[in-house]
C-alpha atoms as a PDB file:
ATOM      1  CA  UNK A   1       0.000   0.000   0.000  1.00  0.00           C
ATOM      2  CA  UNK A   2       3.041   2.340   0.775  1.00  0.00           C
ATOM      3  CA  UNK A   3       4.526   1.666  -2.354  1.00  0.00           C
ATOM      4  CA  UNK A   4       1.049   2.586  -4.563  1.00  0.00           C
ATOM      5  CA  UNK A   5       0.747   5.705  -2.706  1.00  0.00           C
ATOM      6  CA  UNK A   6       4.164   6.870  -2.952  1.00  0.00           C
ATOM      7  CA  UNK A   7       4.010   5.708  -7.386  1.00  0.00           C
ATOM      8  CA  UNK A   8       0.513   7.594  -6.669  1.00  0.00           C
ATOM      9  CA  UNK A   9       2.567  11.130  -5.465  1.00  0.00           C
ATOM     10  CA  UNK A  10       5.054  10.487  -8.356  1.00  0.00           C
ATOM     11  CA  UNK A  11       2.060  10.044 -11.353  1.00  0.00           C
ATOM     12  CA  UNK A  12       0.487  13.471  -9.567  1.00  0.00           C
ATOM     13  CA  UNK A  13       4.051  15.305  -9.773  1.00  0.00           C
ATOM     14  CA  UNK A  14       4.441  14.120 -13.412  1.00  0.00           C
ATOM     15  CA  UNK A  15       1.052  16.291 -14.352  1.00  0.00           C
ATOM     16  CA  UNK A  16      -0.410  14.142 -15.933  1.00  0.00           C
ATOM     17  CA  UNK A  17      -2.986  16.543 -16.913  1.00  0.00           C
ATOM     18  CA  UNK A  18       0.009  18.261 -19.584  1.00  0.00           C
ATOM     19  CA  UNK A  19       0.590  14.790 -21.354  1.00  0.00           C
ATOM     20  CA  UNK A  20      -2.039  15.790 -24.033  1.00  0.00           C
ATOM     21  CA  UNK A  21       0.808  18.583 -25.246  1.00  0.00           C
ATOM     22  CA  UNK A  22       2.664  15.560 -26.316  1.00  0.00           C
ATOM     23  CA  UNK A  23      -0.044  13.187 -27.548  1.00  0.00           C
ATOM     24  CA  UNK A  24      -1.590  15.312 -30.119  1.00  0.00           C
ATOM     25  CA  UNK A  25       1.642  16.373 -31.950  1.00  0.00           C
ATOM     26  CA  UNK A  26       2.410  12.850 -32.042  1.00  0.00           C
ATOM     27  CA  UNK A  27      -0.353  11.704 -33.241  1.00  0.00           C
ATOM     28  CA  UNK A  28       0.096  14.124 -35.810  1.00  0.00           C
ATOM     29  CA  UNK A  29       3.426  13.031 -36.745  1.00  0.00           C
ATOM     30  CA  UNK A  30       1.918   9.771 -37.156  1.00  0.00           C
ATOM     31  CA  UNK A  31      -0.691  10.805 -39.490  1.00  0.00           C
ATOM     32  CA  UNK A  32       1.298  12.272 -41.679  1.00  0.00           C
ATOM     33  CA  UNK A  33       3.685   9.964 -42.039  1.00  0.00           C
ATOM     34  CA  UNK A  34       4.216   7.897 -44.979  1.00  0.00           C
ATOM     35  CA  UNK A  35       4.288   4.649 -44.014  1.00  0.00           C
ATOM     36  CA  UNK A  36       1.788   3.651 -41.816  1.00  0.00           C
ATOM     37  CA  UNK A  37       1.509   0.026 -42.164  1.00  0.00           C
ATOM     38  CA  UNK A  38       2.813  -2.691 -39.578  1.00  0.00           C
ATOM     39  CA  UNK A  39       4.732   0.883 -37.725  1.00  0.00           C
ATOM     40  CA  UNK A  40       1.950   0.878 -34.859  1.00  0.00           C
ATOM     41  CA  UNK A  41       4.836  -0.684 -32.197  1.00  0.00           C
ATOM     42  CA  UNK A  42       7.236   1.876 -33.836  1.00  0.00           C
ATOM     43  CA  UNK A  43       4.997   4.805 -33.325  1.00  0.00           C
ATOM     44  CA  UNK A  44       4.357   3.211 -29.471  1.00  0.00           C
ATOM     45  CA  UNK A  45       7.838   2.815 -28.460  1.00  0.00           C
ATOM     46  CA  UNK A  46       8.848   6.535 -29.361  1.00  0.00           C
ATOM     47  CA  UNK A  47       5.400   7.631 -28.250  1.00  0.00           C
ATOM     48  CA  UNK A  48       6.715   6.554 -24.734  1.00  0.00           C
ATOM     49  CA  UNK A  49      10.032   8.266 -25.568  1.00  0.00           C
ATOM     50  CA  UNK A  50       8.389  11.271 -25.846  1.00  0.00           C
ATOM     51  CA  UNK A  51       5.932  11.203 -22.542  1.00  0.00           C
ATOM     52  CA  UNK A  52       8.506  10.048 -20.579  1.00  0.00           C
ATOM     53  CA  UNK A  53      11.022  13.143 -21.630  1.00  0.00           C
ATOM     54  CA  UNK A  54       8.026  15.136 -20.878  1.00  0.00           C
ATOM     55  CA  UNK A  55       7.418  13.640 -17.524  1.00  0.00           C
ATOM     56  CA  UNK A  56      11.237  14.198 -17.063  1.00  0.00           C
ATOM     57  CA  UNK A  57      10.467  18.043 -17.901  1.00  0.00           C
ATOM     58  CA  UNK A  58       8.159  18.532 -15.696  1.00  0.00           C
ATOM     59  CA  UNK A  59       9.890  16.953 -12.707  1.00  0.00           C
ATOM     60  CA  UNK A  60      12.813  18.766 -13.376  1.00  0.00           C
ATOM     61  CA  UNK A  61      10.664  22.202 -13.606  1.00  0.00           C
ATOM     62  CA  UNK A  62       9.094  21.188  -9.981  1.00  0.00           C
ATOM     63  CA  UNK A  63      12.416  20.800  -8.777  1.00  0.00           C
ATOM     64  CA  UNK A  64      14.068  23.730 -10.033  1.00  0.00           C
ATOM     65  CA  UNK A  65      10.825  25.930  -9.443  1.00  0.00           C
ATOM     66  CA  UNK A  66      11.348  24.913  -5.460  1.00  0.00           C
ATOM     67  CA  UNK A  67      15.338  25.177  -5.343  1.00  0.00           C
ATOM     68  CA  UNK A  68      14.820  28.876  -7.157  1.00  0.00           C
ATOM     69  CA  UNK A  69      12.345  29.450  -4.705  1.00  0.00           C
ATOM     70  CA  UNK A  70       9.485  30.458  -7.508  1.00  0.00           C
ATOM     71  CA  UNK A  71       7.168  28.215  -5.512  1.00  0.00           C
ATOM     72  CA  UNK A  72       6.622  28.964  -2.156  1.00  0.00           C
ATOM     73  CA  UNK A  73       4.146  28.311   0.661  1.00  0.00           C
ATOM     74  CA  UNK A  74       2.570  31.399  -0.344  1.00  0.00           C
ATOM     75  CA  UNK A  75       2.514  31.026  -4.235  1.00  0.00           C
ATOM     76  CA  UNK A  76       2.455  27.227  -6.011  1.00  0.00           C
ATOM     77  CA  UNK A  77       0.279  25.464  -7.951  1.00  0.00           C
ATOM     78  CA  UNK A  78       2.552  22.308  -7.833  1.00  0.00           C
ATOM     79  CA  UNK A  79       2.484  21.266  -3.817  1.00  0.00           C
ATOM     80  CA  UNK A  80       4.816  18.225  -4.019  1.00  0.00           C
ATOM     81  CA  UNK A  81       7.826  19.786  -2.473  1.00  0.00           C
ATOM     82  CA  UNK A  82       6.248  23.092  -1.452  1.00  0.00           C
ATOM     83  CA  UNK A  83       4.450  20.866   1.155  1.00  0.00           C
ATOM     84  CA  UNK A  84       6.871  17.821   1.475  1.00  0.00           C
ATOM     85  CA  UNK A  85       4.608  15.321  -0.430  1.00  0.00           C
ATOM     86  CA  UNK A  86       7.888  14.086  -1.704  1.00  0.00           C
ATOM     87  CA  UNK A  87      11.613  14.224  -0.733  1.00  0.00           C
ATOM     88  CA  UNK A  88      13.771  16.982  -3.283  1.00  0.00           C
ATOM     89  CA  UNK A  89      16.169  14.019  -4.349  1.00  0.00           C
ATOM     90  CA  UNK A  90      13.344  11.577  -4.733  1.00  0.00           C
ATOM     91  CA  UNK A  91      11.845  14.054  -7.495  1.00  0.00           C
ATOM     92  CA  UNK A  92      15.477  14.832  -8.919  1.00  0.00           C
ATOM     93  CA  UNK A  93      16.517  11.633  -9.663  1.00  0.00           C
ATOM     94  CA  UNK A  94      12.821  10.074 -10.804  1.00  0.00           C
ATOM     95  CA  UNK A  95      13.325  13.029 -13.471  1.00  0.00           C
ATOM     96  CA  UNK A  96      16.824  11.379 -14.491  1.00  0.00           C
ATOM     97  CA  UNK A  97      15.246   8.279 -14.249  1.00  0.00           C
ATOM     98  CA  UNK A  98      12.332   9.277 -16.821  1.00  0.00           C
ATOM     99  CA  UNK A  99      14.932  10.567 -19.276  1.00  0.00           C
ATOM    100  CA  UNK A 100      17.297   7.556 -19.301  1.00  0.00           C
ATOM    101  CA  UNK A 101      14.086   5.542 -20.196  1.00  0.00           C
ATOM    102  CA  UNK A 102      13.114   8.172 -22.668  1.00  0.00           C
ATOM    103  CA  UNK A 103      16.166   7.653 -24.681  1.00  0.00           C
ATOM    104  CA  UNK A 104      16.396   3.805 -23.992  1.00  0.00           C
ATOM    105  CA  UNK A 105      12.857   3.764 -25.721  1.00  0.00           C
ATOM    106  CA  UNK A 106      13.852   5.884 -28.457  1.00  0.00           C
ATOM    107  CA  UNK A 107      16.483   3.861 -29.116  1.00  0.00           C
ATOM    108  CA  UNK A 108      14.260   0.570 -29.163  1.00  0.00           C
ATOM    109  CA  UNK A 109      12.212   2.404 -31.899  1.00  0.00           C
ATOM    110  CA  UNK A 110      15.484   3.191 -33.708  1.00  0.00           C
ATOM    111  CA  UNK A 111      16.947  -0.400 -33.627  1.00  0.00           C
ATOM    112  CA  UNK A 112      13.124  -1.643 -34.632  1.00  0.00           C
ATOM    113  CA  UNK A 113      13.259   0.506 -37.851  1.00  0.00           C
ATOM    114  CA  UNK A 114      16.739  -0.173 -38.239  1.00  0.00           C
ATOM    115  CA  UNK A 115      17.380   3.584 -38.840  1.00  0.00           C
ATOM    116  CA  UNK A 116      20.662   5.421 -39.450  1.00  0.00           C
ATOM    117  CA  UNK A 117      19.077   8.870 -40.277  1.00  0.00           C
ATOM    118  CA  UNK A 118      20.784  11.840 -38.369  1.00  0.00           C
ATOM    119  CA  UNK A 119      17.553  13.592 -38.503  1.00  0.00           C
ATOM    120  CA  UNK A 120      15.212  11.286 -36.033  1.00  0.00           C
ATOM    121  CA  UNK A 121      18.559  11.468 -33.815  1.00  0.00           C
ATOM    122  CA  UNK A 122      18.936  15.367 -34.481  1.00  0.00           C
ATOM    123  CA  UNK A 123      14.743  16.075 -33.166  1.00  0.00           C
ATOM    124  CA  UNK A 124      14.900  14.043 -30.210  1.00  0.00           C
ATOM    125  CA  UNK A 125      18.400  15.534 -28.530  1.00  0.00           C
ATOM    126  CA  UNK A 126      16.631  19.166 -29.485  1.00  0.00           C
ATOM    127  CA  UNK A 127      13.697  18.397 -26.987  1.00  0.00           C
ATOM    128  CA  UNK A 128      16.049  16.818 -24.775  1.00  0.00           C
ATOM    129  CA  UNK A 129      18.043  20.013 -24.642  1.00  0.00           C
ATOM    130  CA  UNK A 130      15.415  22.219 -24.271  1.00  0.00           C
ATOM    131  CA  UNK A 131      13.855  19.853 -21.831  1.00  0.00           C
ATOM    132  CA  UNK A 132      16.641  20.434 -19.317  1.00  0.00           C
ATOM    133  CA  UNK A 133      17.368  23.853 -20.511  1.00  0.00           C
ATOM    134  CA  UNK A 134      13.550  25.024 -19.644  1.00  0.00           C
ATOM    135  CA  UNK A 135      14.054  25.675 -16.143  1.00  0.00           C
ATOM    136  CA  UNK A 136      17.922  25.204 -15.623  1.00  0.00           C
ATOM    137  CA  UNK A 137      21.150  25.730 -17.901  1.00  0.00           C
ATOM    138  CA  UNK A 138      20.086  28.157 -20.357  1.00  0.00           C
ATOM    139  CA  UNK A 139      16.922  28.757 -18.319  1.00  0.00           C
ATOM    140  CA  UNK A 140      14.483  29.354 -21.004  1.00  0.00           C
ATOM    141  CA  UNK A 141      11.541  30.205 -18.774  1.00  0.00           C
ATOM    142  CA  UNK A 142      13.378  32.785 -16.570  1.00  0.00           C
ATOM    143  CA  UNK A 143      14.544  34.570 -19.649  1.00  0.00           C
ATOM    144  CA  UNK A 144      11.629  35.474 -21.970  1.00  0.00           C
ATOM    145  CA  UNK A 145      12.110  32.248 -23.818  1.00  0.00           C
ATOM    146  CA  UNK A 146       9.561  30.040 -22.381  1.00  0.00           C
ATOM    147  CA  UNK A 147       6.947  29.824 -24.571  1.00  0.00           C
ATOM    148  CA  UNK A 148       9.313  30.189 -27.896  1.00  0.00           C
ATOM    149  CA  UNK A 149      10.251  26.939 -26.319  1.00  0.00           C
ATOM    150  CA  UNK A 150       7.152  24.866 -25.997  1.00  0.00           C
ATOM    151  CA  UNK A 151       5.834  26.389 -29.803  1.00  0.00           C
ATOM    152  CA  UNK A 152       9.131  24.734 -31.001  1.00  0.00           C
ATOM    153  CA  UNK A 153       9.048  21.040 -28.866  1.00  0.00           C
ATOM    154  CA  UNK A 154       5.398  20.683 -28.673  1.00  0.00           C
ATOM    155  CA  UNK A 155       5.115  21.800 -32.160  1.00  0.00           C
ATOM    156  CA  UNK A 156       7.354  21.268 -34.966  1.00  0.00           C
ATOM    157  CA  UNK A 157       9.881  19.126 -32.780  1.00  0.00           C
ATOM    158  CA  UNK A 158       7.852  16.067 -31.979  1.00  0.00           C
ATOM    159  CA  UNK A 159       5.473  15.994 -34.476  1.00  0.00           C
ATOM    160  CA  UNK A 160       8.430  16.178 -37.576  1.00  0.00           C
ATOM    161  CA  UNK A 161      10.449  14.069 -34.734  1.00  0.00           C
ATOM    162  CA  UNK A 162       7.768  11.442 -35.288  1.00  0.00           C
ATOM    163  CA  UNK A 163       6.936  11.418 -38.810  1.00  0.00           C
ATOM    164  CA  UNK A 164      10.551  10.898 -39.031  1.00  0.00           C
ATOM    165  CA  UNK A 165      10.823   8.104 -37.391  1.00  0.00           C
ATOM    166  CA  UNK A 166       8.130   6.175 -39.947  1.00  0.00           C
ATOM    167  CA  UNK A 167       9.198   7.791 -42.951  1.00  0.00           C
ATOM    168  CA  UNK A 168      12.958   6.921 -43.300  1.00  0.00           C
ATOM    169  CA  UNK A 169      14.387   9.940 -41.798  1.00  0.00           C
ATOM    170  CA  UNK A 170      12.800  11.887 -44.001  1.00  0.00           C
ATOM    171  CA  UNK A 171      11.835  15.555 -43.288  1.00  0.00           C
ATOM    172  CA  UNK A 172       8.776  17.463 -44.099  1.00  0.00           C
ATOM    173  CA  UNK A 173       7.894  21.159 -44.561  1.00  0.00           C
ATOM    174  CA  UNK A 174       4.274  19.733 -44.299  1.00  0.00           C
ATOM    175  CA  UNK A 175       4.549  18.135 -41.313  1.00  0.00           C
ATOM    176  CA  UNK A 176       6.155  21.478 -40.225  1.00  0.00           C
ATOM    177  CA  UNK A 177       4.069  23.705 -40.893  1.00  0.00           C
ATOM    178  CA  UNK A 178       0.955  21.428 -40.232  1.00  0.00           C
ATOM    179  CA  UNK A 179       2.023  21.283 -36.496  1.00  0.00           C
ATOM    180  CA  UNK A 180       2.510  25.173 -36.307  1.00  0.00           C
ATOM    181  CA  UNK A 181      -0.754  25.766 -35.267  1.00  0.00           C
ATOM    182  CA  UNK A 182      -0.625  23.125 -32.401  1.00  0.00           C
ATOM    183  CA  UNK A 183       2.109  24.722 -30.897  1.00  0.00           C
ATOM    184  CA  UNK A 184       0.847  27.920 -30.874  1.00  0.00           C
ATOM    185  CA  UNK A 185      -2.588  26.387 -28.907  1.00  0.00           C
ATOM    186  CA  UNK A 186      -0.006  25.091 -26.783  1.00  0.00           C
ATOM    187  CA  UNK A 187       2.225  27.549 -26.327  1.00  0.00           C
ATOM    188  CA  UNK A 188      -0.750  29.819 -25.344  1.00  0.00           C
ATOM    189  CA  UNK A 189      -1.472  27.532 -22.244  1.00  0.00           C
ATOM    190  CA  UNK A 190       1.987  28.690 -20.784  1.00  0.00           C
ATOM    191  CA  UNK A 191       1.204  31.952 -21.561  1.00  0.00           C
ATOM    192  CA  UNK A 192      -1.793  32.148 -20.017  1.00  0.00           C
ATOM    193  CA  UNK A 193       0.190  30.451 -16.510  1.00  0.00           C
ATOM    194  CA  UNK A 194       2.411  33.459 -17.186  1.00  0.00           C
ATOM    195  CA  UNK A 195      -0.136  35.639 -17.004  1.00  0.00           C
ATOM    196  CA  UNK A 196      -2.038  34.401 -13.880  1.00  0.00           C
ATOM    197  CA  UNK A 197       1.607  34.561 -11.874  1.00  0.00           C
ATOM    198  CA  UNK A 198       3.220  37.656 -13.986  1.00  0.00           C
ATOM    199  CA  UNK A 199       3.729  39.762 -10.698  1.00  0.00           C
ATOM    200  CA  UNK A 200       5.027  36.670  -8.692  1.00  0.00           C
ATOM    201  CA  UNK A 201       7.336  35.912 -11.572  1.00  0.00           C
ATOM    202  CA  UNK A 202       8.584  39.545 -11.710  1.00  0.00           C
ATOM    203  CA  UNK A 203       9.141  39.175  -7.452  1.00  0.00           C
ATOM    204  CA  UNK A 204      11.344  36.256  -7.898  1.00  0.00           C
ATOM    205  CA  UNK A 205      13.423  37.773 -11.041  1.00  0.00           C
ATOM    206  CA  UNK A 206      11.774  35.719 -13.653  1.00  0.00           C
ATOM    207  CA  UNK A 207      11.423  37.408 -16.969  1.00  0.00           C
ATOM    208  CA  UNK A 208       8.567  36.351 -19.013  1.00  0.00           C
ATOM    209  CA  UNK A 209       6.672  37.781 -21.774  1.00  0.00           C
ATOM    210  CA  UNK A 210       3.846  38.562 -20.018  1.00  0.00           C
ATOM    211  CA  UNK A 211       5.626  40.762 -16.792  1.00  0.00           C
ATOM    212  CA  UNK A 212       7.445  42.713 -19.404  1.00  0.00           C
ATOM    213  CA  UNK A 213       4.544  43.780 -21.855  1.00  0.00           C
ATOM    214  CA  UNK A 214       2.413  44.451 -18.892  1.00  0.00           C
ATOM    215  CA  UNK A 215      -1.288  42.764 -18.378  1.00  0.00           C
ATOM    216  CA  UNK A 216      -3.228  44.333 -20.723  1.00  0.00           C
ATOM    217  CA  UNK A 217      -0.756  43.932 -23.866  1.00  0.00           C
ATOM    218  CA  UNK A 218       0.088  40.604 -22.725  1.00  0.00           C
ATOM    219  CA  UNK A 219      -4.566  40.045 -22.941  1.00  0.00           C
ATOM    220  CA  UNK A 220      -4.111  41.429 -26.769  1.00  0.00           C
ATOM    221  CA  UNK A 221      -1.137  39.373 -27.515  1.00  0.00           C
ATOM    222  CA  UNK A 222      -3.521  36.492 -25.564  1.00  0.00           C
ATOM    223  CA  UNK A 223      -6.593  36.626 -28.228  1.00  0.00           C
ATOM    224  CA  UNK A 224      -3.713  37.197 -31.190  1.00  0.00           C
ATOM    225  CA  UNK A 225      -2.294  33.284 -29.849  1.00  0.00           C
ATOM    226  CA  UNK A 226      -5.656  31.672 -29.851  1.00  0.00           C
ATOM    227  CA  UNK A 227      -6.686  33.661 -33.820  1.00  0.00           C
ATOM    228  CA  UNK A 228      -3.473  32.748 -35.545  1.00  0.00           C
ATOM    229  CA  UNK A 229      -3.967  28.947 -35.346  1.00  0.00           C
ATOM    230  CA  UNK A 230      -7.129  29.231 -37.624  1.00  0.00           C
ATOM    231  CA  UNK A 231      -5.110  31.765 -39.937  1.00  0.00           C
ATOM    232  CA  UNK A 232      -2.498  29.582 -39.861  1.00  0.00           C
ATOM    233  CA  UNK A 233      -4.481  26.284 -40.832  1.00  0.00           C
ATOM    234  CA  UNK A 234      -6.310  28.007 -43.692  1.00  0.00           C
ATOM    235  CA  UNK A 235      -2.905  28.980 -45.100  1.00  0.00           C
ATOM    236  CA  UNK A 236      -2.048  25.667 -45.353  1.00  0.00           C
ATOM    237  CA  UNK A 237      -5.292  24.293 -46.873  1.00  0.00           C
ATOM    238  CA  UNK A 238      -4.779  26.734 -49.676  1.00  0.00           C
ATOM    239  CA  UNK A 239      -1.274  26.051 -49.948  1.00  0.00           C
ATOM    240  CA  UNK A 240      -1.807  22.065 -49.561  1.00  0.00           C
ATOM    241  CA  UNK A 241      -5.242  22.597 -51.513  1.00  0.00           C
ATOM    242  CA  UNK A 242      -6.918  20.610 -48.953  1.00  0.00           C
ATOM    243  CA  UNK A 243      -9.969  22.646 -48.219  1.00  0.00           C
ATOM    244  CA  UNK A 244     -11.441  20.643 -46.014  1.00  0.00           C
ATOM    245  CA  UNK A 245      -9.047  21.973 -43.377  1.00  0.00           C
ATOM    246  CA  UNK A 246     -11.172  25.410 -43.199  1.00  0.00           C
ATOM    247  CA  UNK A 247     -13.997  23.522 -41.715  1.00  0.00           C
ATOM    248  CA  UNK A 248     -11.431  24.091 -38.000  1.00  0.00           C
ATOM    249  CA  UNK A 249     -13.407  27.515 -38.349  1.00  0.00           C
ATOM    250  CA  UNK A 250     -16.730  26.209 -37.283  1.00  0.00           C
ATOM    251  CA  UNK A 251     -14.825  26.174 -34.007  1.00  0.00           C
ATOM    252  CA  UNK A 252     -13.488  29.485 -34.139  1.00  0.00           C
ATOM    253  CA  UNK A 253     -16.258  31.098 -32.366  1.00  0.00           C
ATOM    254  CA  UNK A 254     -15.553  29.113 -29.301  1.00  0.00           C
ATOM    255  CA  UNK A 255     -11.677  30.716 -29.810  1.00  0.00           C
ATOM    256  CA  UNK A 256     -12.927  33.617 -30.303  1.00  0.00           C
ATOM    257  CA  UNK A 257     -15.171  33.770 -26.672  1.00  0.00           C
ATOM    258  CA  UNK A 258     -12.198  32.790 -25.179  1.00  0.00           C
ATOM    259  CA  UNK A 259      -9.731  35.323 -27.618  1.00  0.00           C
ATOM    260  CA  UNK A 260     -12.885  38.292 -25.822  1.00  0.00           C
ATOM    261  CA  UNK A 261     -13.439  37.205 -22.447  1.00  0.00           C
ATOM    262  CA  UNK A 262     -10.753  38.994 -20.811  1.00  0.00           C
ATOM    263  CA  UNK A 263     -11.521  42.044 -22.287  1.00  0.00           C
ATOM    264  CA  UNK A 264     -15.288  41.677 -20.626  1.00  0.00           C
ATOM    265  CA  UNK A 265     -14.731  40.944 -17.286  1.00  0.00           C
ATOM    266  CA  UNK A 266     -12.347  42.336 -13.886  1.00  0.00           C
ATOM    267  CA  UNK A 267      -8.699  41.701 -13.875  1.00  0.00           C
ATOM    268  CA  UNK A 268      -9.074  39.724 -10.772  1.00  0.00           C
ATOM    269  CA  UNK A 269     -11.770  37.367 -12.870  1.00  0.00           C
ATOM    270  CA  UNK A 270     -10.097  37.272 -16.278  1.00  0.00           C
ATOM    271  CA  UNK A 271      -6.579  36.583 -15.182  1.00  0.00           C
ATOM    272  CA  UNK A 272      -7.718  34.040 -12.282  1.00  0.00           C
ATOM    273  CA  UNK A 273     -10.053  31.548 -15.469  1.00  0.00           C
ATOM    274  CA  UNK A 274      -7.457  31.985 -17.787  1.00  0.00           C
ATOM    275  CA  UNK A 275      -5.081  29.128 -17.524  1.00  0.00           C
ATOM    276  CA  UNK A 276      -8.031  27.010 -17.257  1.00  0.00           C
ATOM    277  CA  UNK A 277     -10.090  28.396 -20.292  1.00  0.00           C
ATOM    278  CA  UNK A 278      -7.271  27.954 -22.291  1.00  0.00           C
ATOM    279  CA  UNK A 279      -6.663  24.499 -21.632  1.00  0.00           C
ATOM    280  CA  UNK A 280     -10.087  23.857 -23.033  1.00  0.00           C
ATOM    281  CA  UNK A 281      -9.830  25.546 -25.773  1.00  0.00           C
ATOM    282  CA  UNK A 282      -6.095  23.531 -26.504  1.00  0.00           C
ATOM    283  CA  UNK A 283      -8.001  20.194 -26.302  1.00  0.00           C
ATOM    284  CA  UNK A 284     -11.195  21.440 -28.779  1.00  0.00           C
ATOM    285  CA  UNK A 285      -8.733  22.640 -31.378  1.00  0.00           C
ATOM    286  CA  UNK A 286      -6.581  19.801 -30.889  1.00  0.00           C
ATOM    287  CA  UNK A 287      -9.142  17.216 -31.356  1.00  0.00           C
ATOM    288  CA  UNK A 288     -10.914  18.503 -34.279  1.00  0.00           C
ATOM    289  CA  UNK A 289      -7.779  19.904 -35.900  1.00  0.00           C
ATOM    290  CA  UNK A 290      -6.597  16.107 -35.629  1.00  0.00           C
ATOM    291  CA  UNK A 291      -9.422  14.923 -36.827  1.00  0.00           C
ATOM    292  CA  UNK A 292      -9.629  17.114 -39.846  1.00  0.00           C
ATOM    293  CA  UNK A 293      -6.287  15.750 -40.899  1.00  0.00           C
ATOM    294  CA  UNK A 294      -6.775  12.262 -40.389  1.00  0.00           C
ATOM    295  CA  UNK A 295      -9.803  12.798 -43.263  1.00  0.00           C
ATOM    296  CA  UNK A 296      -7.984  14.832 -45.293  1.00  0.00           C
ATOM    297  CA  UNK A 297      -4.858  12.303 -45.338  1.00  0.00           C
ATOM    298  CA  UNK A 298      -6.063   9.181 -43.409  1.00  0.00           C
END
C-alpha cells in the first residue's frame, strides 16, 4: 500500500494533466507519415520516448521551481515539495530516471526501424536540450524564452520528430508547418500560466513575456495566440489545396469567446479563469484539428 501511494505522489508530480501537449503532436506526426503500415509498435515505443522526456520536464521544472524558490508556501500550484509530499532528491533523480528511459525507448524504436538517419537522432536531442534547458542551464523560462520553447518542442519538434521516425528519416515542410498551429494552442497555455503569476514571476526575477509587456498587452497578444492557429491552418489548406481543413473555423467562435473574455470581465476574474479556459480551448482545437487531418490524409 506504501509503495502505490508513494508511485501515486510520483504520477500526480508528473502532471499528468500536460501529457495531451505531447499526444496530439504525435499523433500528428503519425498521421502524416508515410508509411503507416505494420509501424503501430514503432509509433508506441517513441510515443513513450516522448511522454517520458516530458514527464522528465516537468519533474525537473518542480524541482528547479522549489530550489529557485518560484514556488513557495505562499505562491504554487505544484504542492509536491512546497508541502513535502515528496523528498527533493526523490523528485530529482525520478526526473533522471524518466529521461534515461526516454532515450532507452527511443532507441528501441530506432533499432526496430533499423534507422541510421541523423535527422530522427537530431529532433529528439533538441527536446532533450530544451527539456533540461527550460528551467535550468540556459533557463528558457526565466529569460523570456519560455513559450518560444514549448511552440518549437510541442510543435514542430515532436510531431516532424515522429513522422521521421516512420518515414525513413525523411523531413517534411508539411509536417512542419501542419504542427505550427498546435504549438501555438499550446504555447498559449503557458502563456496564459504566465499571465495568472506575472507579478510573482517579476518578485522572484523571472522574466517572461507577459511581466514585461504588462497585463493588458500581454490580454491582446492572448486573443492574437488563440486567432493565428485558424489563420495559420487556412494557409495551409490553400497552400496544400486541402480545403477541407477550413472547416477548424466552425470552431473558431468558441476561440474567439475565449480570444474576448478577458476584455469583458475584472482583472481579478479574467486573469484568475485563464489558464483554465485555455486548456479547453487547446483540447477542442486539438481534437478537431486532428481529426480534420486524419480525413484529409487518413
Amino acid at each position: 500500500m506504501l509503495l502505490l501511494a508513494k508511485i501515486g505522489k510520483f504520477i500526480k508530480a508528473s502532471r499528468p494533466f500536460s501529457l495531451p501537449c505531447s499526444l496530439f503532436p504525435a499523433a500528428l506526426g503519425y498521421v502524416l507519415a508515410e508509411n503507416k503500415v505494420n509501424t503501430l509498435p514503432v509509433f508506441l515505443l517513441i510515443l513513450i520516448a516522448i511522454v517520458l522526456l516530458h514527464v522528465a520536464a516537468n519533474l525537473l521544472n518542480t524541482y528547479y521551481d522549489f530550489k529557485y524558490k518560484i514556488d513557495d508556501a505562499d505562491h504554487c500550484y505544484d504542492e509536491t515539495l512546497v508541502k513535502g509530499i515528496l523528498p527533493e532528491d526523490d523528485v530529482l533523480n525520478a526526473s533522471w530516471l524518466c529521461l534515461a528511459f526516454s532515450m532507452m525507448f527511443f532507441g528501441s524504436g530506432i533499432v526496430v526501424i533499423r534507422s541510421a538517419h541523423l535527422i530522427p537522432y537530431l529532433l529528439f536531442f533538441k527536446a532533450v536540450f530544451i527539456s533540461f534547458n527550460y528551467s535550468t542551464g540556459f533557463r528558457f523560462k526565466h529569460n523570456c524564452l519560455g513559450e518560444v520553447a514549448i511552440y518549437v518542442t510541442f510543435g514542430p519538434t515532436v510531431a516532424s520528430f515522429v513522422y521521421s521516425c516512420l518515414s525513413n528519416g525523411k523531413f517534411s515542410w508539411l509536417v512542419l508547418l501542419a504542427s505550427s498551429p498546435l504549438g501555438l494552442v499550446i504555447a498559449s497555455i503557458l502563456f496564459a500560466n504566465n499571465i495568472r503569476d506575472a507579478g510573482h514571476d517579476l518578485k522572484c526575477g523571472v522574466k517572461t513575456i507577459a511581466n514585461q509587456i504588462g497585463i493588458q498587452n500581454s490580454l491582446n497578444l492572448y486573443s492574437l495566440l488563440l486567432i493565428m492557429p485558424y489563420v495559420q491552418v487556412t494557409g495551409l489548406a490553400i497552400l496544400y489545396q486541402h480545403l477541407q481543413l477550413t472547416l477548424i473555423w466552425l470552431l473558431a467562435p468558441v476561440s474567439l469567446y475565449f480570444a474576448m473574455y478577458p476584455h469583458r470581465t475584472s482583472v481579478t476574474d479574467r486573469v484568475s479563469t485563464l489558464f483554465d479556459k485555455t486548456l479547453i480551448n487547446f483540447h477542442l482545437f486539438a481534437s478537431v484539428y486532428l481529426c480534420l487531418v486524419y480525413c484529409v490524409v487518413g
